[in-house]
PDB file of N, CA and C in Angstrom:
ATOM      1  N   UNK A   1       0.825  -1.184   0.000  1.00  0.00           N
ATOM      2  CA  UNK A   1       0.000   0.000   0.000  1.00  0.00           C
ATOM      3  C   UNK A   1       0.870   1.249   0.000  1.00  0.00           C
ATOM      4  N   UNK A   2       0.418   2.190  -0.545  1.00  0.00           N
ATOM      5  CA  UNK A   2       1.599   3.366  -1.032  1.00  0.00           C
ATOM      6  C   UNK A   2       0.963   4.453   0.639  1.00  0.00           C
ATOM      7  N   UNK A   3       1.577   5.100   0.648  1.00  0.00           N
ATOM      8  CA  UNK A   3       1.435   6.284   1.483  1.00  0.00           C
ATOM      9  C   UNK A   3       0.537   7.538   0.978  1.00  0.00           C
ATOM     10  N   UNK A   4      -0.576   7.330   2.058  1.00  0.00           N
ATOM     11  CA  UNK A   4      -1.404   8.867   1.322  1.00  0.00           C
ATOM     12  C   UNK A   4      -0.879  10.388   1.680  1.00  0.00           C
ATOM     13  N   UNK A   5      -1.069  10.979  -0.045  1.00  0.00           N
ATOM     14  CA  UNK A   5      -0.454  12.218   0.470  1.00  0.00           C
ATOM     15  C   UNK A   5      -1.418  13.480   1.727  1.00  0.00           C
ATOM     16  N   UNK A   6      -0.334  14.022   2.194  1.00  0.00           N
ATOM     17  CA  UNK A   6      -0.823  14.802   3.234  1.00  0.00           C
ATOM     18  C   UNK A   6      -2.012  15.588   2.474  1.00  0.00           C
ATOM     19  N   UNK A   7      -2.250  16.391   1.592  1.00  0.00           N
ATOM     20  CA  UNK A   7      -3.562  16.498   1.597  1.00  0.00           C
ATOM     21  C   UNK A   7      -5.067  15.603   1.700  1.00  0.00           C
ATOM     22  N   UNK A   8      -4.404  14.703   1.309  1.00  0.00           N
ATOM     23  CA  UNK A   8      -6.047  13.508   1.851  1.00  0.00           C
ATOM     24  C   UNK A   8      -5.922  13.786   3.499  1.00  0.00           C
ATOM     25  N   UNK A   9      -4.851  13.662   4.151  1.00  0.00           N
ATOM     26  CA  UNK A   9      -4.530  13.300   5.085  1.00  0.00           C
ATOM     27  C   UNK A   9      -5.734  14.545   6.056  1.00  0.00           C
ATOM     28  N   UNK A  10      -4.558  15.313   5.554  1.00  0.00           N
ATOM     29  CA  UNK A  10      -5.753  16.791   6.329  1.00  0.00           C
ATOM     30  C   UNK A  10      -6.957  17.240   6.102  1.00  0.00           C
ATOM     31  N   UNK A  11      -7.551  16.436   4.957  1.00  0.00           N
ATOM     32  CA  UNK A  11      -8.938  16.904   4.103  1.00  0.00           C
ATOM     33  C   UNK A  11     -10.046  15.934   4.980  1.00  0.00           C
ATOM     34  N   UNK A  12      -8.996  14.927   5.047  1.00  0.00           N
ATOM     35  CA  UNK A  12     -10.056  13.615   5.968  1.00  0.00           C
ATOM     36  C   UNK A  12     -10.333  14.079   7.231  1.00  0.00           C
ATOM     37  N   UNK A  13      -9.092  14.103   8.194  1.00  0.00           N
ATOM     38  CA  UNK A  13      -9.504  14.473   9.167  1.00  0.00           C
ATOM     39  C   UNK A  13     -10.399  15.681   9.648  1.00  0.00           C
ATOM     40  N   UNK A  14     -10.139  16.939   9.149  1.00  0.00           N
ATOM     41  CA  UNK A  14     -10.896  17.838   8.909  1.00  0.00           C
ATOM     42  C   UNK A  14     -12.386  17.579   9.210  1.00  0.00           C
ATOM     43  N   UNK A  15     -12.507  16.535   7.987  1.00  0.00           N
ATOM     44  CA  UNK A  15     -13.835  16.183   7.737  1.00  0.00           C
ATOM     45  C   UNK A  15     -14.607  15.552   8.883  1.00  0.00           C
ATOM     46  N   UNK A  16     -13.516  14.962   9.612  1.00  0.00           N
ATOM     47  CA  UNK A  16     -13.742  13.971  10.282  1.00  0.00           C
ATOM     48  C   UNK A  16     -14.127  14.586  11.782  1.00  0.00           C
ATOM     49  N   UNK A  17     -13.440  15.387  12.025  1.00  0.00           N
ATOM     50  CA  UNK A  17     -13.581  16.446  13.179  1.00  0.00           C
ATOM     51  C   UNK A  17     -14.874  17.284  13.087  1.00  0.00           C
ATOM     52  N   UNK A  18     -15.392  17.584  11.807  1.00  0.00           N
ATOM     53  CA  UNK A  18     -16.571  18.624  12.345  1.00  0.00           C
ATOM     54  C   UNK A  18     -17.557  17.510  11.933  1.00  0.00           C
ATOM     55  N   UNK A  19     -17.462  16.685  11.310  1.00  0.00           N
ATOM     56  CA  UNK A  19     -18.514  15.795  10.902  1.00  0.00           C
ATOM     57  C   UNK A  19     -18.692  14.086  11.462  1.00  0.00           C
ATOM     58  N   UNK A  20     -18.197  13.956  12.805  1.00  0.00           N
ATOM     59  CA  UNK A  20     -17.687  12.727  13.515  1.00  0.00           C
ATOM     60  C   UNK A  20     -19.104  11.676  13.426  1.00  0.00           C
ATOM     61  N   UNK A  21     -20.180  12.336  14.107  1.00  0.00           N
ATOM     62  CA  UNK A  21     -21.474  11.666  14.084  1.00  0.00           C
ATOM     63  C   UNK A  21     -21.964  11.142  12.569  1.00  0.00           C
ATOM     64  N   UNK A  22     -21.604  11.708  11.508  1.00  0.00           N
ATOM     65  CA  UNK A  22     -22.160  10.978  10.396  1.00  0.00           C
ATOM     66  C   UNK A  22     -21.317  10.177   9.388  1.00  0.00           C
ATOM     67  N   UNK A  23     -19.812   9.775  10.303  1.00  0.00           N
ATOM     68  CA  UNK A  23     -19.309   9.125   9.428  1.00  0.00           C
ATOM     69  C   UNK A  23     -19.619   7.483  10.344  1.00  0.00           C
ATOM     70  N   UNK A  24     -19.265   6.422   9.611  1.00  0.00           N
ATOM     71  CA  UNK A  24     -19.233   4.975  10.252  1.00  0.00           C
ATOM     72  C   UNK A  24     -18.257   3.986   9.765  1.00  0.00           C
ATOM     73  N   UNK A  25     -18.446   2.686  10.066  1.00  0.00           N
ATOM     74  CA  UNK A  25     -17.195   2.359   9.223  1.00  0.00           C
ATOM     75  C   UNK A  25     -17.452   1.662   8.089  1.00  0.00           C
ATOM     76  N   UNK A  26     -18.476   1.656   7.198  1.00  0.00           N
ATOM     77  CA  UNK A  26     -18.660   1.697   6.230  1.00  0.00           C
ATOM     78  C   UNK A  26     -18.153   2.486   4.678  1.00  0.00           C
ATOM     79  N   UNK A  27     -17.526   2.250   4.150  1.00  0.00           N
ATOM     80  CA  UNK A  27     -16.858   2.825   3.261  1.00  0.00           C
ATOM     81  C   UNK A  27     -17.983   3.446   1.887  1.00  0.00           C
ATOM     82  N   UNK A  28     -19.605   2.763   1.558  1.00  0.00           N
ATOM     83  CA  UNK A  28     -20.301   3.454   1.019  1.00  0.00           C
ATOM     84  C   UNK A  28     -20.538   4.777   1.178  1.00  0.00           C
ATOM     85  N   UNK A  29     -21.001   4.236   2.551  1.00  0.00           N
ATOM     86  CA  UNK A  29     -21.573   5.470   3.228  1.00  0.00           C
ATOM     87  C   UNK A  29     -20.819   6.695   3.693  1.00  0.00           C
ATOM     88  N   UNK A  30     -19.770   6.329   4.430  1.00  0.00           N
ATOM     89  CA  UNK A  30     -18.822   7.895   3.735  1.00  0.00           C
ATOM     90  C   UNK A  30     -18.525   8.020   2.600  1.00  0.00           C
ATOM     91  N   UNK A  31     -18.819   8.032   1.971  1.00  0.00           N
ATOM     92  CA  UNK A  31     -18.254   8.052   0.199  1.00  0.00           C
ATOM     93  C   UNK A  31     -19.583   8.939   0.097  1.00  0.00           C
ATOM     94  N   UNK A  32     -21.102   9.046   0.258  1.00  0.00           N
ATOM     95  CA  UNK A  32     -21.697   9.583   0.153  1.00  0.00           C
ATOM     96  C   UNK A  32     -21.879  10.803   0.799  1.00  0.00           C
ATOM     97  N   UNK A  33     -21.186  10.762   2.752  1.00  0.00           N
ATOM     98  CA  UNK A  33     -21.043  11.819   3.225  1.00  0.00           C
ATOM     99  C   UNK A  33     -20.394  12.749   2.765  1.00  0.00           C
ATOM    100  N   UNK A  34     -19.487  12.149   2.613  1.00  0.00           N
ATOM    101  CA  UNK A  34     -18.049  13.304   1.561  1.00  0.00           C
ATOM    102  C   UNK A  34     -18.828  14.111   0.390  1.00  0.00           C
ATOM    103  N   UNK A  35     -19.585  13.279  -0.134  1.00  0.00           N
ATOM    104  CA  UNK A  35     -20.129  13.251  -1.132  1.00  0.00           C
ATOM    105  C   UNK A  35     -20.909  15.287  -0.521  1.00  0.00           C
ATOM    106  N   UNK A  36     -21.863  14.873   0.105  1.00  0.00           N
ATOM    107  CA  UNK A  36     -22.922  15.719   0.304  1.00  0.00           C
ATOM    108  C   UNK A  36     -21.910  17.046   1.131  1.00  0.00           C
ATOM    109  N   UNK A  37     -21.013  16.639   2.326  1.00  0.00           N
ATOM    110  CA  UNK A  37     -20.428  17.888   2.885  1.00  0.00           C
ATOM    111  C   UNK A  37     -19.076  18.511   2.429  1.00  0.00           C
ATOM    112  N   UNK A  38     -18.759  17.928   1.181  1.00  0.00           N
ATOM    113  CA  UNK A  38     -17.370  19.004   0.863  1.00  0.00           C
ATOM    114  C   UNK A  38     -17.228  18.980  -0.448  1.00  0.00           C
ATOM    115  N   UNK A  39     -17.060  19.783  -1.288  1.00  0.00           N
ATOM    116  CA  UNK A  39     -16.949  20.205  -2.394  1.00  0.00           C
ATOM    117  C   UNK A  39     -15.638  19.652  -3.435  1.00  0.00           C
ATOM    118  N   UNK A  40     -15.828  18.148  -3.956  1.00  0.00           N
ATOM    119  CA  UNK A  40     -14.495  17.717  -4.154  1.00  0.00           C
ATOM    120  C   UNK A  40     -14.922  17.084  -5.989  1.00  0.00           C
ATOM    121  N   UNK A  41     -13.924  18.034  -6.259  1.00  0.00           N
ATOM    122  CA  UNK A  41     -14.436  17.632  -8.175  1.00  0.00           C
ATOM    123  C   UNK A  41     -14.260  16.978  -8.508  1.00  0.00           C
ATOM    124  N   UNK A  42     -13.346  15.533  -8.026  1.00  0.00           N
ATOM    125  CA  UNK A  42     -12.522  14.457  -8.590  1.00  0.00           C
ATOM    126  C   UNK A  42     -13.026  13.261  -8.007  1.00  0.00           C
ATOM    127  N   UNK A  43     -13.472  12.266  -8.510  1.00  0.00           N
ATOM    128  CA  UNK A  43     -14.314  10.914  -8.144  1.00  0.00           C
ATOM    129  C   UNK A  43     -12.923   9.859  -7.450  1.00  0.00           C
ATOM    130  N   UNK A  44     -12.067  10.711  -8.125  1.00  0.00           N
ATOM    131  CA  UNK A  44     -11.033   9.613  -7.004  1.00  0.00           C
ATOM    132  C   UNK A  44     -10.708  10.253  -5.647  1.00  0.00           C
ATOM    133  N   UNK A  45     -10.180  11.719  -5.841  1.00  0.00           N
ATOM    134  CA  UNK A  45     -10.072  12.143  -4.213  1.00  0.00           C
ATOM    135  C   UNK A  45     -11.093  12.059  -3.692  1.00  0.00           C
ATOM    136  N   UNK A  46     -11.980  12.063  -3.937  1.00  0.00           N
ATOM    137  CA  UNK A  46     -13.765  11.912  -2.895  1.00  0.00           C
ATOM    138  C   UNK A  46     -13.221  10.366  -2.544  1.00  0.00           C
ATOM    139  N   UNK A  47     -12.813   9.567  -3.148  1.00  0.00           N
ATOM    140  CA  UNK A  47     -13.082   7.894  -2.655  1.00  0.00           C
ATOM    141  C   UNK A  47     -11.812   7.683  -1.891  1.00  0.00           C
ATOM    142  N   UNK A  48     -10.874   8.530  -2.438  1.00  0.00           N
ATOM    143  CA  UNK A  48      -9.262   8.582  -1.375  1.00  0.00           C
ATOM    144  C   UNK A  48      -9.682   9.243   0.532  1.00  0.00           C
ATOM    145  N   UNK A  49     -10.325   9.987   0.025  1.00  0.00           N
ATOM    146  CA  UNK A  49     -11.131  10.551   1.198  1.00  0.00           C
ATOM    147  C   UNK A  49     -11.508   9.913   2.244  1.00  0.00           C
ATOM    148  N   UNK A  50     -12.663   8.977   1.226  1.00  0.00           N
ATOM    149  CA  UNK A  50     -13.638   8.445   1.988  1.00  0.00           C
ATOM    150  C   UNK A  50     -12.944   7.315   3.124  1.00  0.00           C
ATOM    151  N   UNK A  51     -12.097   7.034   2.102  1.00  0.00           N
ATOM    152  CA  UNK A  51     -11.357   5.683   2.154  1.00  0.00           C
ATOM    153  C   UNK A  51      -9.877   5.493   3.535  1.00  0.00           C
ATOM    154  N   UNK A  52      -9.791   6.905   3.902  1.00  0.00           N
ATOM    155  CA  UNK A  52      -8.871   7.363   4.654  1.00  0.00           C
ATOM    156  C   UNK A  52      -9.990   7.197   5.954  1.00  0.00           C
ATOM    157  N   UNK A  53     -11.064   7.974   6.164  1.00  0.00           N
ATOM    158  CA  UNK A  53     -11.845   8.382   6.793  1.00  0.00           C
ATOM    159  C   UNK A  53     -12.304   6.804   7.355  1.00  0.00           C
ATOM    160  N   UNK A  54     -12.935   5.810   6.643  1.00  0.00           N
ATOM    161  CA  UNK A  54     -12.940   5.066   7.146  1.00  0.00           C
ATOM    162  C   UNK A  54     -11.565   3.813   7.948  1.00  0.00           C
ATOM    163  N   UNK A  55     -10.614   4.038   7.795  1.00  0.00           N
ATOM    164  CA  UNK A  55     -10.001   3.118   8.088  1.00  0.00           C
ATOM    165  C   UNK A  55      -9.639   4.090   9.385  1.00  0.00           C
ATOM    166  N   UNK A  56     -10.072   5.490   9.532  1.00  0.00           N
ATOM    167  CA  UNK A  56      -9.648   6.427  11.047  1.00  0.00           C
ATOM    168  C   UNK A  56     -10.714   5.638  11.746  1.00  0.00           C
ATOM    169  N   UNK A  57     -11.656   5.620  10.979  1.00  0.00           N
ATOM    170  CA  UNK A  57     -13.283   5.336  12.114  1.00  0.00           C
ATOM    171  C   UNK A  57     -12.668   3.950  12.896  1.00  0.00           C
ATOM    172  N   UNK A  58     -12.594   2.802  11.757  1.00  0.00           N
ATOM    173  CA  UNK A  58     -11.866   1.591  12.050  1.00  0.00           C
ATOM    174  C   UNK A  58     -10.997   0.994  13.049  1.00  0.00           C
ATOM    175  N   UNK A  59     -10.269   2.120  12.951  1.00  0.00           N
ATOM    176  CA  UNK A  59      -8.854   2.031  13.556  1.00  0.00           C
ATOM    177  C   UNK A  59      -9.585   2.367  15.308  1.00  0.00           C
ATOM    178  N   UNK A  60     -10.411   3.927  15.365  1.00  0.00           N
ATOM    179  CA  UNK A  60     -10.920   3.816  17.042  1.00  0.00           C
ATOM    180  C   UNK A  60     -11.951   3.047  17.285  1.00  0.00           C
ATOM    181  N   UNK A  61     -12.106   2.296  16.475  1.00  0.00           N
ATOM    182  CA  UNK A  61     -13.307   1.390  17.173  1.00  0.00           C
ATOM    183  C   UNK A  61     -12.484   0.046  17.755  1.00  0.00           C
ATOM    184  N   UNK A  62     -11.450  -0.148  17.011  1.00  0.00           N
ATOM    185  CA  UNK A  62      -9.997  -1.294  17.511  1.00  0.00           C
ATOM    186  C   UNK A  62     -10.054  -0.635  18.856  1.00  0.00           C
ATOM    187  N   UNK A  63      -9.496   0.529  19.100  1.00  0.00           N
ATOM    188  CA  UNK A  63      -8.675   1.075  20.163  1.00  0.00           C
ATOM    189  C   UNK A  63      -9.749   0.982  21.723  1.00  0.00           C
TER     190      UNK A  63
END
């Protein structure tokens, strides 16, 4: 797996911080949140996004 660049990095969390309650660890379904709360023109950074976002959710539900 390659290393995501720091802008996903900070775009996710971001996201992730004002929008904590509507993400899960479902990878559709943030893909749609992203979708609806941030303005992202590119069908791959929306899914790089999403895709970051869920493996954060993931990761504190381990912890």
């Amino acid at each position: 797996m390659a290393i995501k660049p720091t802008y996903i990095k900070a775009i996710s969390a971001e996201l992730l911080e004002k929008h904590t309650d509507r993400f899960t660890s479902d990878f559709d379904s943030n893909k749609a949140v992203v979708d609806e709360v941030a303005l992202i023109g590119s069908k791959c950074v929306r899914n790089r996004i999403a895709s970051a976002i869920t493996r954060k959710v993931n990761k504190r539900k381990r912890i």
